[in-house]
Every structure is written in C-alpha cells, then in structure tokens.
C-alpha atoms as a PDB file:
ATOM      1  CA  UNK A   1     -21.247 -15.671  16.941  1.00  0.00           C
ATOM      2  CA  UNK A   2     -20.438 -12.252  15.308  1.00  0.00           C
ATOM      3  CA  UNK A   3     -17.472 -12.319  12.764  1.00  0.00           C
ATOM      4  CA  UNK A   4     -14.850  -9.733  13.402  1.00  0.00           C
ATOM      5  CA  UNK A   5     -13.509  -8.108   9.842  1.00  0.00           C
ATOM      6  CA  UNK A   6     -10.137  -7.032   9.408  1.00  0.00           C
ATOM      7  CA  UNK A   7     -10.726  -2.886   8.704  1.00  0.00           C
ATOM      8  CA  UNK A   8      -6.598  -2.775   8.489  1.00  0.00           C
ATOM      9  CA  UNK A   9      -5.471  -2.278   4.640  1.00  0.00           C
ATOM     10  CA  UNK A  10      -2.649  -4.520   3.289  1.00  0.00           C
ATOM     11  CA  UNK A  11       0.307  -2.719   1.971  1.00  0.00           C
ATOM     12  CA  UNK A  12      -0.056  -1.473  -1.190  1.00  0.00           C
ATOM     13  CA  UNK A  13       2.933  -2.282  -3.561  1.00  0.00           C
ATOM     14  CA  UNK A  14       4.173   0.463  -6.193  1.00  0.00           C
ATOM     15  CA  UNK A  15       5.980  -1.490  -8.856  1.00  0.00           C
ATOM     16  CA  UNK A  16       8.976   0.584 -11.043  1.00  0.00           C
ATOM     17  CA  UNK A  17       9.806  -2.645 -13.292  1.00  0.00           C
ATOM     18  CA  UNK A  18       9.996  -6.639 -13.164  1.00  0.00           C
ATOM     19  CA  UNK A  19      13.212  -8.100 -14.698  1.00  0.00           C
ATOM     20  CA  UNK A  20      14.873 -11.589 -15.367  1.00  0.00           C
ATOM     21  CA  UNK A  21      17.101 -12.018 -12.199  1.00  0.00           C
ATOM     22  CA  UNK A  22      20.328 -11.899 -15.198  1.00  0.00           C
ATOM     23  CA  UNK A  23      19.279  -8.501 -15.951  1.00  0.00           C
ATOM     24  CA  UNK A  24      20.001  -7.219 -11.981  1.00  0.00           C
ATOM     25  CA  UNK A  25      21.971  -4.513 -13.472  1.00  0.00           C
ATOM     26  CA  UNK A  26      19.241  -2.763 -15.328  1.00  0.00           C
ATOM     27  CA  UNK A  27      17.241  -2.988 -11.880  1.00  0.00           C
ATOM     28  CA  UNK A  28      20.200  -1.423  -9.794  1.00  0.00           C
ATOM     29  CA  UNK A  29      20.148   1.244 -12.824  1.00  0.00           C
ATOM     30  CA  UNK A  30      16.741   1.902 -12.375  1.00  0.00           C
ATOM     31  CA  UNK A  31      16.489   1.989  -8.214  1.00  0.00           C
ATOM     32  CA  UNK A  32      19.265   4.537  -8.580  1.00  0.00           C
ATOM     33  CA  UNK A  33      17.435   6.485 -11.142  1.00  0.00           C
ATOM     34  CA  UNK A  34      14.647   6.396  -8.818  1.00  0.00           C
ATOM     35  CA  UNK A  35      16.541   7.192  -5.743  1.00  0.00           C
ATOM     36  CA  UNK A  36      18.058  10.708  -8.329  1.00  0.00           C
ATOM     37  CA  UNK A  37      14.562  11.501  -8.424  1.00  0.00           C
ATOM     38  CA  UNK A  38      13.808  11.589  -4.629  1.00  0.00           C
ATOM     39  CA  UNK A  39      12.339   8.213  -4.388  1.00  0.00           C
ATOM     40  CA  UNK A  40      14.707   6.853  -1.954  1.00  0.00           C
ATOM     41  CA  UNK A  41      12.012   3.620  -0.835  1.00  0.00           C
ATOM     42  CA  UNK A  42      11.901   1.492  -3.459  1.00  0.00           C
ATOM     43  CA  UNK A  43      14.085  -1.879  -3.415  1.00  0.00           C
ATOM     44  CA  UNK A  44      15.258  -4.081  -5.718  1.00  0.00           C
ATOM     45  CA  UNK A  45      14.038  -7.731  -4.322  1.00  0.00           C
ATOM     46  CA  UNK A  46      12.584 -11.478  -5.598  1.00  0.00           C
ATOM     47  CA  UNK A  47       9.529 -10.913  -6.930  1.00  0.00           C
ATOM     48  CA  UNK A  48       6.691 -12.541  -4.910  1.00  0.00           C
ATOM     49  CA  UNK A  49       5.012 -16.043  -6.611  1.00  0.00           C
ATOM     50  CA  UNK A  50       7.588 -15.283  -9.719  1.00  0.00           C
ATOM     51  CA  UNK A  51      10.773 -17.391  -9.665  1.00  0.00           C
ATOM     52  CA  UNK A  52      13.806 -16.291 -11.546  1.00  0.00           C
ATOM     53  CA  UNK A  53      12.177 -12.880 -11.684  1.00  0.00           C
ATOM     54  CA  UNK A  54      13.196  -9.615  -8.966  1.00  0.00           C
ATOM     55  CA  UNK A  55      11.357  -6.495  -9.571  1.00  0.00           C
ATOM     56  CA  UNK A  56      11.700  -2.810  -7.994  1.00  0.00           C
ATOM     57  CA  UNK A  57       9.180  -1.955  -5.877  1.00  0.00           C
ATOM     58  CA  UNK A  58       8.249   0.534  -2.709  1.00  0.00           C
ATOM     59  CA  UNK A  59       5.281  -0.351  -0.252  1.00  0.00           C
ATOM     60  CA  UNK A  60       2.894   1.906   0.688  1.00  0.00           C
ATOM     61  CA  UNK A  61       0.353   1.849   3.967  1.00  0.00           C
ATOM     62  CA  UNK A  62      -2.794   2.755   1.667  1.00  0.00           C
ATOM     63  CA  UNK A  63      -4.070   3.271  -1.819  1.00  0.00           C
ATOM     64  CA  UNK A  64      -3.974   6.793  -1.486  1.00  0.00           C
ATOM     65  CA  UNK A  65      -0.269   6.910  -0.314  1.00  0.00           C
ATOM     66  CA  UNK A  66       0.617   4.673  -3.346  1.00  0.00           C
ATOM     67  CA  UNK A  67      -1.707   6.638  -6.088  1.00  0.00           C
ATOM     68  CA  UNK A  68       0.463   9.875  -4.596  1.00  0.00           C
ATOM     69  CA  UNK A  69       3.411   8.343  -5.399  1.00  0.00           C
ATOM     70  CA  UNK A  70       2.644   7.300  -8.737  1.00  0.00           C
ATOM     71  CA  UNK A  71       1.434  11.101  -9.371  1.00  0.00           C
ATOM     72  CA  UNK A  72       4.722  12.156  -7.750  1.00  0.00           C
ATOM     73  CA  UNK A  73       6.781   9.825 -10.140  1.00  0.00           C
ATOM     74  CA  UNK A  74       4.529  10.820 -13.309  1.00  0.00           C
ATOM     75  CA  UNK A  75       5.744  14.761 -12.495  1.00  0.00           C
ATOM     76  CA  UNK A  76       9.222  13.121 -13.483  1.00  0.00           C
ATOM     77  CA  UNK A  77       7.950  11.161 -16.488  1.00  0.00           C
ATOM     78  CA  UNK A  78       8.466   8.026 -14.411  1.00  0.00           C
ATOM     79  CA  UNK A  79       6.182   5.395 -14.758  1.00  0.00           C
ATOM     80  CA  UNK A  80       5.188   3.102 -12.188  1.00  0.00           C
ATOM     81  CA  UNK A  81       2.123   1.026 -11.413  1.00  0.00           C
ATOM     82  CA  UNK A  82       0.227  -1.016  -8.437  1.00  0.00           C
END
C-alpha cells in the first residue's frame, strides 16, 4: 500500500520575544511597538510546551512568508526570529 505524504507546510512561527508571564507588561509594550511599526499580526499568548512563560509571536503560511517578515522587521532594527 502506497503512503500518502503530507506536501502541506505547518505554520511557521515568527517569534518577537519570550517573557516570564509577571513581565506581561513588557510584552504588551513590545506588541504595540510592533503594531507602530506596521506589524499589526503578532499576539501576545502562552507559549507552547513552556509553562509560566507567554511570548509574542505572528504565524506565517511558509518559510518564505516568515523570512520576509523578519527582513521587513530588520528594515526597522527589529529583531525577530523562527
């Protein structure tokens, strides 16, 4: 029996910062300095296999969406990673 391969990519997640869940303010501070910059997608949210950690973050549907962004956010000396 043939095996059938998934060809769909997962999201790709674009990650702005990971914080200690006390520090939400810094996050909000930093989604909003995203959000000055044009980057209205990215949330602040639990961060995934992490507890007592949230992180801001944006999905993307492919590599090359996400690598954009990241060029798009280095234009504005903002760093951000996969």
């Amino acid at each position: 029996m043939a095996e059938v391969k998934n060809t769909k990519e997962a999201p790709i997640r674009v990650i702005a910062g990971t914080f200690p869940a006390a520090c939400g303010d810094y996050a909000k501070k930093l989604k909003d300095r995203l959000e000055e910059a044009g980057m209205k997608d990215f949330k602040v949210e639990p961060a995934k296999d992490m507890p007592g950690y949230i992180m801001v973050s944006a999905e993307r549907g492919s590599r090359a969406e996400a690598e954009q962004l990241i060029e798009q956010a280095a234009a504005k000396k903002i760093r951000l990673s996969m």
